[in-house]
PDB file of N, CA and C in Angstrom:
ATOM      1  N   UNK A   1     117.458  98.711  89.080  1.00  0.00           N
ATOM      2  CA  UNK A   1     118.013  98.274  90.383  1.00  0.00           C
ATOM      3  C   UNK A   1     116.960  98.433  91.483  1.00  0.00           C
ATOM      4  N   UNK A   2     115.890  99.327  91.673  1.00  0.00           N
ATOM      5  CA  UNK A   2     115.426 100.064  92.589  1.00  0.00           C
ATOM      6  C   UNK A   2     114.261  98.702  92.252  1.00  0.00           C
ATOM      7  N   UNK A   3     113.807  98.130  91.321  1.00  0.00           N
ATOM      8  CA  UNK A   3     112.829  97.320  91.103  1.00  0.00           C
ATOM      9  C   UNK A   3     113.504  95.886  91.359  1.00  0.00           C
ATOM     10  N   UNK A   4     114.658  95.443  91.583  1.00  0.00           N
ATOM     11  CA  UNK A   4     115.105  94.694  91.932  1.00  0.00           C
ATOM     12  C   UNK A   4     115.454  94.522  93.300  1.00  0.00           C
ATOM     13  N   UNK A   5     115.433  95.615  94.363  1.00  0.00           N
ATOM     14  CA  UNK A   5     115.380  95.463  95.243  1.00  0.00           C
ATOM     15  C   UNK A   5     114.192  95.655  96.390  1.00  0.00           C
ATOM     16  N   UNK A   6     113.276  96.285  95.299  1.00  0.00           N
ATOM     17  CA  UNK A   6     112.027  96.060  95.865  1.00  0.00           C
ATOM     18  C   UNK A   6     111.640  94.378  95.883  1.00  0.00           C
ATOM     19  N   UNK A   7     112.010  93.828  94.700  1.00  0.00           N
ATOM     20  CA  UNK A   7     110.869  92.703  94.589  1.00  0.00           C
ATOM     21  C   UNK A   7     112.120  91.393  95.545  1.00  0.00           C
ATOM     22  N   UNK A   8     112.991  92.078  96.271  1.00  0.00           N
ATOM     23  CA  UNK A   8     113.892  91.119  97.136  1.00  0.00           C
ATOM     24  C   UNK A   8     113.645  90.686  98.116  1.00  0.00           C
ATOM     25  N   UNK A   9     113.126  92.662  98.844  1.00  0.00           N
ATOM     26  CA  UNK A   9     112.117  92.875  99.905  1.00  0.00           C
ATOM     27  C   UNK A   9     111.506  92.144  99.976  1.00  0.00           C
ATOM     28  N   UNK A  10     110.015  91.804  99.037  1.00  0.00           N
ATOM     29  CA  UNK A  10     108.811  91.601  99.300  1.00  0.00           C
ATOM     30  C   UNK A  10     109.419  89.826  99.372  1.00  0.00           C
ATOM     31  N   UNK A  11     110.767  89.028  98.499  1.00  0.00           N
ATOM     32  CA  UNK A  11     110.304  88.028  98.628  1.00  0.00           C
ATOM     33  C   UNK A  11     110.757  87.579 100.266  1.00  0.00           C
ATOM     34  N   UNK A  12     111.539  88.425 100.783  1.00  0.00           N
ATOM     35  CA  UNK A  12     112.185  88.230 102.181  1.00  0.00           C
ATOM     36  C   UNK A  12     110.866  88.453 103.040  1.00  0.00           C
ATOM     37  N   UNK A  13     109.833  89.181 102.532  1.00  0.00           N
ATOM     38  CA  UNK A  13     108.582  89.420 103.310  1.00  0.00           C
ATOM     39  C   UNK A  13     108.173  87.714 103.149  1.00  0.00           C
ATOM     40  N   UNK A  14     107.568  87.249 102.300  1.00  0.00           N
ATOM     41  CA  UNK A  14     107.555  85.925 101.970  1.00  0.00           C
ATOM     42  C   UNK A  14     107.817  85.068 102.686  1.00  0.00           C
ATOM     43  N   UNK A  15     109.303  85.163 102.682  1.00  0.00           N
ATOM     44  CA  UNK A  15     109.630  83.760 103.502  1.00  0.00           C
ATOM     45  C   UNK A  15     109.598  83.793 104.808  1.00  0.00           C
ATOM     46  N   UNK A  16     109.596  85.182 105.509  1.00  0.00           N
ATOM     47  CA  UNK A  16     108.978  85.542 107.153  1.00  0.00           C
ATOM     48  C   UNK A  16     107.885  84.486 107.321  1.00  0.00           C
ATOM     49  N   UNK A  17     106.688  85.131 106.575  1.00  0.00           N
ATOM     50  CA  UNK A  17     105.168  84.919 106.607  1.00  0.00           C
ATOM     51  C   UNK A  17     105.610  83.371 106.713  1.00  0.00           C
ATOM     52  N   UNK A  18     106.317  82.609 105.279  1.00  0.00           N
ATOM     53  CA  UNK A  18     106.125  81.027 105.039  1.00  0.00           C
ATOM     54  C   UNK A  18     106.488  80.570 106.339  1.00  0.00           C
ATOM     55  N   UNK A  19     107.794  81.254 107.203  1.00  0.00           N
ATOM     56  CA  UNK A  19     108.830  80.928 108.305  1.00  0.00           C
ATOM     57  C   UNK A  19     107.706  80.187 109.602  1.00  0.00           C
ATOM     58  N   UNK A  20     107.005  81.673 109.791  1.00  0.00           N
ATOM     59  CA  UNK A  20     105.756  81.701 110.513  1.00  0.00           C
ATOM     60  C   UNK A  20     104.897  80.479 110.235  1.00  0.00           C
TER      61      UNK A  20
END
């Protein structure tokens, strides 16, 4: 779970950056 919500994070980091 804890690796599944890491890699949720990072893709929500993602789509900031793409947003940007």
């Amino acid at each position: 779970e804890e690796l599944s919500k890491k890699q949720a994070t990072q893709e929500a980091t993602i789509r900031k950056l793409r947003a940007q």
